[in-house]
PDB file of N, CA and C in Angstrom:
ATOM      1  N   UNK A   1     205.406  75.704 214.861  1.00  0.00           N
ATOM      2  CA  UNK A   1     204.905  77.049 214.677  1.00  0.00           C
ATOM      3  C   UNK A   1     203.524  77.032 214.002  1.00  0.00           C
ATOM      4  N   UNK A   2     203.464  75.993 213.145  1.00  0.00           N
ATOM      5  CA  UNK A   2     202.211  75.833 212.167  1.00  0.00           C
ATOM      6  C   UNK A   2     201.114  75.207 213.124  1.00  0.00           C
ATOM      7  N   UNK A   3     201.535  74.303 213.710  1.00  0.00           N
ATOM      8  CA  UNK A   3     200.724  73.878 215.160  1.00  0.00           C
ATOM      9  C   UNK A   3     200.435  74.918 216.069  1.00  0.00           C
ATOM     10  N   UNK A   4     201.095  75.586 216.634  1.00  0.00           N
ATOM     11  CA  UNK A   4     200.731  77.097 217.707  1.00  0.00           C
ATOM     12  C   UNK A   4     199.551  77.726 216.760  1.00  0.00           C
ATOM     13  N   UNK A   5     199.590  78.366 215.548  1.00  0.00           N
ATOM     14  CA  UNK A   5     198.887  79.308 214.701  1.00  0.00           C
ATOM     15  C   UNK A   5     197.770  78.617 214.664  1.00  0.00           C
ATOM     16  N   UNK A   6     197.263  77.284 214.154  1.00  0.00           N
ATOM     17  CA  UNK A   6     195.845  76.770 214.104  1.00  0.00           C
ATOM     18  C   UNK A   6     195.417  76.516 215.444  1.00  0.00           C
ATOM     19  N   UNK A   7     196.718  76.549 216.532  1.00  0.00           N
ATOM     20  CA  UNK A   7     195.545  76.274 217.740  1.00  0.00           C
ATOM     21  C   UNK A   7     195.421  77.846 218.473  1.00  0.00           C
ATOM     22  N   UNK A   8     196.020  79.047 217.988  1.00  0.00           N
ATOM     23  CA  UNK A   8     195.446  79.955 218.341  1.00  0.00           C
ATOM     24  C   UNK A   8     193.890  80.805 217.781  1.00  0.00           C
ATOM     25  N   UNK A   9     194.374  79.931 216.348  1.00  0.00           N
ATOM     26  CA  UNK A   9     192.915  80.218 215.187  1.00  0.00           C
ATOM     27  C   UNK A   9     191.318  79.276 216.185  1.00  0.00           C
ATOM     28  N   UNK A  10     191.849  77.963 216.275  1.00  0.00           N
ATOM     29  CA  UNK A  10     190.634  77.251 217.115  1.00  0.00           C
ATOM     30  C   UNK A  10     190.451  78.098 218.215  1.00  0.00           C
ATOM     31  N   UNK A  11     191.268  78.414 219.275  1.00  0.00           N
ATOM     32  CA  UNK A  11     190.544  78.826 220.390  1.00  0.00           C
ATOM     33  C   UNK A  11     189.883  80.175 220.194  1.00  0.00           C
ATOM     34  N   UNK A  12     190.368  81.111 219.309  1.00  0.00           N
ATOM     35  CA  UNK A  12     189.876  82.637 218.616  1.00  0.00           C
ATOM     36  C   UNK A  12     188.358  82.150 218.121  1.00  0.00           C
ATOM     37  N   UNK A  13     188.495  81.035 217.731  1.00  0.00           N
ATOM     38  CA  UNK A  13     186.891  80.450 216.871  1.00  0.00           C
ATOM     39  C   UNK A  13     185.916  80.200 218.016  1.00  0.00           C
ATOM     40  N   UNK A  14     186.739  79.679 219.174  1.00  0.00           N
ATOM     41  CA  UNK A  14     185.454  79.110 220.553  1.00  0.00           C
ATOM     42  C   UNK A  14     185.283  80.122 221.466  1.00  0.00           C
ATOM     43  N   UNK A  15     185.638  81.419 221.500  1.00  0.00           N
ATOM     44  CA  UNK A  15     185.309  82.565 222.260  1.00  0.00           C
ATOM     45  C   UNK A  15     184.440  83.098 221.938  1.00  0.00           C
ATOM     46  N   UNK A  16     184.118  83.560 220.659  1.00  0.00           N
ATOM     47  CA  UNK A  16     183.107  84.289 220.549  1.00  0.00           C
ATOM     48  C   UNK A  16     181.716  83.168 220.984  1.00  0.00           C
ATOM     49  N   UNK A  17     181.601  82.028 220.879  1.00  0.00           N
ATOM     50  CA  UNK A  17     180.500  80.790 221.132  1.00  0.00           C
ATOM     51  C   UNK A  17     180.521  81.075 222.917  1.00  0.00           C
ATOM     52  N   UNK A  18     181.897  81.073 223.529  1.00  0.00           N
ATOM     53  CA  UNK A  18     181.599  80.744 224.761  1.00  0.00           C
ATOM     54  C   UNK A  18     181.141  81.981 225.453  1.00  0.00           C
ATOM     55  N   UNK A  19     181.058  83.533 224.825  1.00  0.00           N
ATOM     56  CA  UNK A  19     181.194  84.309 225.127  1.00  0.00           C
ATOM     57  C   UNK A  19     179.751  85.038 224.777  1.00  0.00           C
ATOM     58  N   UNK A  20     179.118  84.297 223.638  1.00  0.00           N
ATOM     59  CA  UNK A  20     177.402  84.417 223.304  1.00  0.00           C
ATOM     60  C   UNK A  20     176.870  83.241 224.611  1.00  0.00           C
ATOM     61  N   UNK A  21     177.480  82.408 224.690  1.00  0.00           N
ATOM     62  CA  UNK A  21     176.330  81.485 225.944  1.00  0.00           C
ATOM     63  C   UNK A  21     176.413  81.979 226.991  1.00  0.00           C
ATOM     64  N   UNK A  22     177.663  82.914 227.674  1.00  0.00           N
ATOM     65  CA  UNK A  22     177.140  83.550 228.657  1.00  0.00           C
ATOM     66  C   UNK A  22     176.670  85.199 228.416  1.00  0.00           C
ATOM     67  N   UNK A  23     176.675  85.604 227.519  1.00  0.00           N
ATOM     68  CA  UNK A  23     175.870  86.746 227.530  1.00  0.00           C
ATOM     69  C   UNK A  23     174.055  86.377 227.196  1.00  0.00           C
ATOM     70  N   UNK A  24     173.869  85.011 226.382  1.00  0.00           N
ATOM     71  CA  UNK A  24     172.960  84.581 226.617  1.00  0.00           C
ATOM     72  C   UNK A  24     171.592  83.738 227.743  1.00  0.00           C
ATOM     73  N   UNK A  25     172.946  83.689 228.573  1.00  0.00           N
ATOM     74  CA  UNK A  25     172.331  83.545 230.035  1.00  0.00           C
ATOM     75  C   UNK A  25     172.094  84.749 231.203  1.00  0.00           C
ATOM     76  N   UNK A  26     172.724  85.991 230.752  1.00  0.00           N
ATOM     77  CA  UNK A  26     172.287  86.953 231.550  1.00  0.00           C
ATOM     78  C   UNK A  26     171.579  87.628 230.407  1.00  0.00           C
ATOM     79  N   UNK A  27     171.015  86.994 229.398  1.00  0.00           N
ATOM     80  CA  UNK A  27     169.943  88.260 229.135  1.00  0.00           C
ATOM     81  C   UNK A  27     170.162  89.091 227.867  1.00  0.00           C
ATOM     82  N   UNK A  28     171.186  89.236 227.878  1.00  0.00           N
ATOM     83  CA  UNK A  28     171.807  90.042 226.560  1.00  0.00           C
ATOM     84  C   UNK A  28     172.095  89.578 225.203  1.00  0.00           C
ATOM     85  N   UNK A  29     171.102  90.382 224.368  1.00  0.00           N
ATOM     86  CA  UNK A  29     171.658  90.226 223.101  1.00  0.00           C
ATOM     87  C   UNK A  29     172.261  91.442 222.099  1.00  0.00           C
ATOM     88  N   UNK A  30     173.560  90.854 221.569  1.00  0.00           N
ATOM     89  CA  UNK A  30     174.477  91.732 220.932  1.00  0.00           C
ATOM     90  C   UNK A  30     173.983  92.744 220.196  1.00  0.00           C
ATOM     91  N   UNK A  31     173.033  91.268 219.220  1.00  0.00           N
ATOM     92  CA  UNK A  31     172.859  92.319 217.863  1.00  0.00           C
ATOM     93  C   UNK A  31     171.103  93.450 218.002  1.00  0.00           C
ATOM     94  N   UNK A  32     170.534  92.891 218.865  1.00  0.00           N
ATOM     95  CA  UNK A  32     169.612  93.860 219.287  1.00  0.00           C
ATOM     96  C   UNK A  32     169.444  94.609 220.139  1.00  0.00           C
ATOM     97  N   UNK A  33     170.306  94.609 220.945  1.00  0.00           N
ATOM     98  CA  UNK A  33     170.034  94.969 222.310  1.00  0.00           C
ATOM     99  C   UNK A  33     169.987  94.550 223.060  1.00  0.00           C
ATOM    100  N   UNK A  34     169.966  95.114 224.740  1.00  0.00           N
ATOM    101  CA  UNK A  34     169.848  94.351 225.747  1.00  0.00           C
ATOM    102  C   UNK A  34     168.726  94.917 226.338  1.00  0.00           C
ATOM    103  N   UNK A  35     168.209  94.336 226.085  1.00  0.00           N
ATOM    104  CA  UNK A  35     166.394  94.257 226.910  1.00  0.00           C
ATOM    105  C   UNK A  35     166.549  94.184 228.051  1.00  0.00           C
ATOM    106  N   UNK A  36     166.753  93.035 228.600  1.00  0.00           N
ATOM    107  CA  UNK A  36     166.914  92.626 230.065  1.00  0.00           C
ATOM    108  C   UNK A  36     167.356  93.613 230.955  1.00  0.00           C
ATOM    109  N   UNK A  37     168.859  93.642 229.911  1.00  0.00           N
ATOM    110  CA  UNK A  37     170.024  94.295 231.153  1.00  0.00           C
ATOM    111  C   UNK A  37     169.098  96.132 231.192  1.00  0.00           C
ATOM    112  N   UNK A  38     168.562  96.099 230.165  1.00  0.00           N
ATOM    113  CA  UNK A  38     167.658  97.736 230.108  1.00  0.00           C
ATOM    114  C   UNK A  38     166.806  97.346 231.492  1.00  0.00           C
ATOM    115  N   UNK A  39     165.863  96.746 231.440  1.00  0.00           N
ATOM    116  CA  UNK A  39     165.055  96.770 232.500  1.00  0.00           C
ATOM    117  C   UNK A  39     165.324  96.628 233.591  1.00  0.00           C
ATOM    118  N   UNK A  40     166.702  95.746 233.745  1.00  0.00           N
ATOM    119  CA  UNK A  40     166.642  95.771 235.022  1.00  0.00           C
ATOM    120  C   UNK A  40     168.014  96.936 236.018  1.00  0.00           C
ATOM    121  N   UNK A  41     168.621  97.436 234.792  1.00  0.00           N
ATOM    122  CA  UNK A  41     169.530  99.170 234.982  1.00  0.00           C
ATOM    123  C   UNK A  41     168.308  99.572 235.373  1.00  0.00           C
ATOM    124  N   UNK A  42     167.244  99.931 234.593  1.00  0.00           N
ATOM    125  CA  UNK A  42     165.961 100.821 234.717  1.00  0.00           C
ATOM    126  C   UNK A  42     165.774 100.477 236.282  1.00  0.00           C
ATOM    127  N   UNK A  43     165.256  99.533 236.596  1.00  0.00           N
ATOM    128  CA  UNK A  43     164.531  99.315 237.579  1.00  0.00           C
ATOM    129  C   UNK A  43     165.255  99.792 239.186  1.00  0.00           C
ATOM    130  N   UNK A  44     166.846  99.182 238.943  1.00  0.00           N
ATOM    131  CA  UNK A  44     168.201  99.518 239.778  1.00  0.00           C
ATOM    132  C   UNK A  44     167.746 101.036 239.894  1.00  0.00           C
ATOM    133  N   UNK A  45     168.114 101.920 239.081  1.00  0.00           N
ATOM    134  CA  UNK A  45     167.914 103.417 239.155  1.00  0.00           C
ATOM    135  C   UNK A  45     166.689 103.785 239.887  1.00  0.00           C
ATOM    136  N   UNK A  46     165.721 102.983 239.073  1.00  0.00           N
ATOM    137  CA  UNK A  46     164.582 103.929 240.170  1.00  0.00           C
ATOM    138  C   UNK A  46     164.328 103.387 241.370  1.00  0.00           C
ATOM    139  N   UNK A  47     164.714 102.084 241.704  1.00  0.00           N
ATOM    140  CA  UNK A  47     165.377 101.978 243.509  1.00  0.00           C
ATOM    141  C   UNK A  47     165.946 103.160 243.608  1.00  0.00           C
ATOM    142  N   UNK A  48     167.649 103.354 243.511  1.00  0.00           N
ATOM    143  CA  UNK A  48     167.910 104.614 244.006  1.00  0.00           C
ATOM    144  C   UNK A  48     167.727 105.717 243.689  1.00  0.00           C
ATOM    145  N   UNK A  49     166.550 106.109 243.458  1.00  0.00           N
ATOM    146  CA  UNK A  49     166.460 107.687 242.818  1.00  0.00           C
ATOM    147  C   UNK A  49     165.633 107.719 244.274  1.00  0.00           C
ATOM    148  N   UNK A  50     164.592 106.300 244.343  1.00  0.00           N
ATOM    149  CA  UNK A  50     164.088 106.293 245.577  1.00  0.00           C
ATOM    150  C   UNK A  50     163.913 106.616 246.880  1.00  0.00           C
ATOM    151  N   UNK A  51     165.547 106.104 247.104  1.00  0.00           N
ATOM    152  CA  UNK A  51     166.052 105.596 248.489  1.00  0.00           C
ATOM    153  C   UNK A  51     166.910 107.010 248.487  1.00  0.00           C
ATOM    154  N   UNK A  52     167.339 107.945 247.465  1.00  0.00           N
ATOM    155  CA  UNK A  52     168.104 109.358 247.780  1.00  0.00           C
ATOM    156  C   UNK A  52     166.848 109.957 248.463  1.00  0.00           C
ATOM    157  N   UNK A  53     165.806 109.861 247.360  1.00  0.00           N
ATOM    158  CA  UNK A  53     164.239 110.597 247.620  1.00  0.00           C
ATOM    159  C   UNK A  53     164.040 110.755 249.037  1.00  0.00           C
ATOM    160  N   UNK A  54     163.702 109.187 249.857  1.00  0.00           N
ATOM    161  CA  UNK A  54     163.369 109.156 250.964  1.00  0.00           C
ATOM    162  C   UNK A  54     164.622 109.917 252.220  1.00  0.00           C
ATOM    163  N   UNK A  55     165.876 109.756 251.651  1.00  0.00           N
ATOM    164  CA  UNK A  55     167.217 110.128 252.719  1.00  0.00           C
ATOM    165  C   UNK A  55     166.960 111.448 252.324  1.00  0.00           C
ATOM    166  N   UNK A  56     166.936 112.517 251.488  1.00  0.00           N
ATOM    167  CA  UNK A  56     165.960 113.695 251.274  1.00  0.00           C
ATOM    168  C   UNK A  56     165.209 114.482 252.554  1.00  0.00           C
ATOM    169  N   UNK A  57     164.404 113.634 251.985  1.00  0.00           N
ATOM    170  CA  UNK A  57     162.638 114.045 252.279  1.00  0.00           C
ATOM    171  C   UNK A  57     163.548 113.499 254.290  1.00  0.00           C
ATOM    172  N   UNK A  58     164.126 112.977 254.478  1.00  0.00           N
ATOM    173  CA  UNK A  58     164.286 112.539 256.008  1.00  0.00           C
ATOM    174  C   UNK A  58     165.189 113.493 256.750  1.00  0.00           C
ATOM    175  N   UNK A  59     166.262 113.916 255.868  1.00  0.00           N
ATOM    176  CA  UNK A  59     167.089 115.139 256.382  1.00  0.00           C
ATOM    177  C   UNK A  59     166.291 116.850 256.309  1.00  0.00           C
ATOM    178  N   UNK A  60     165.159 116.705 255.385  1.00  0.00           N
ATOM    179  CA  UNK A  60     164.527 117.806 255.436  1.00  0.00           C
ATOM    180  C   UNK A  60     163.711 118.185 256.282  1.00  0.00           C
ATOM    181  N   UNK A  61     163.557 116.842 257.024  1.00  0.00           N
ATOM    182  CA  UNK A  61     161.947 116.454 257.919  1.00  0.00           C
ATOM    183  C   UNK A  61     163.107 117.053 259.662  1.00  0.00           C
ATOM    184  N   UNK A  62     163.898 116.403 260.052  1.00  0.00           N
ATOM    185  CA  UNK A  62     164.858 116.807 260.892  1.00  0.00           C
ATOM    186  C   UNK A  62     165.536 118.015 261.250  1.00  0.00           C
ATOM    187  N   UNK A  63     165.285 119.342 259.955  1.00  0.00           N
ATOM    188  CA  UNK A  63     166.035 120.340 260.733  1.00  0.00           C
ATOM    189  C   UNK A  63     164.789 121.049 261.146  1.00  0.00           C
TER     190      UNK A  63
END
């Protein structure tokens, strides 16, 4: 039982590590922010604010 409890304590200890190296590979950081993932939501959106814009402007052009 004393064996189960320290090896649930170790693996509780290596998640948060394995779980900063991949938020550190897409970009994100916890304690400041996510820059990245901002710019590139940002950028996603104004593609489609775009691409509604143009399907728009194309159904308006047609009647």
């Amino acid at each position: 039982m004393a064996v189960e409890g320290q090896r649930d304590a170790k693996n509780a200890a290596l998640i948060p590590s394995v779980r900063t190296l991949a938020d550190s590979k897409l970009g994100v950081d916890l304690f400041r922010g996510s820059a990245s993932l901002e710019l590139y939501r940002g950028s996603f959106l104004q593609v489609a604010a775009q691409r509604l814009q143009k399907r728009f402007i194309y159904c308006l052009s047609k009647e």
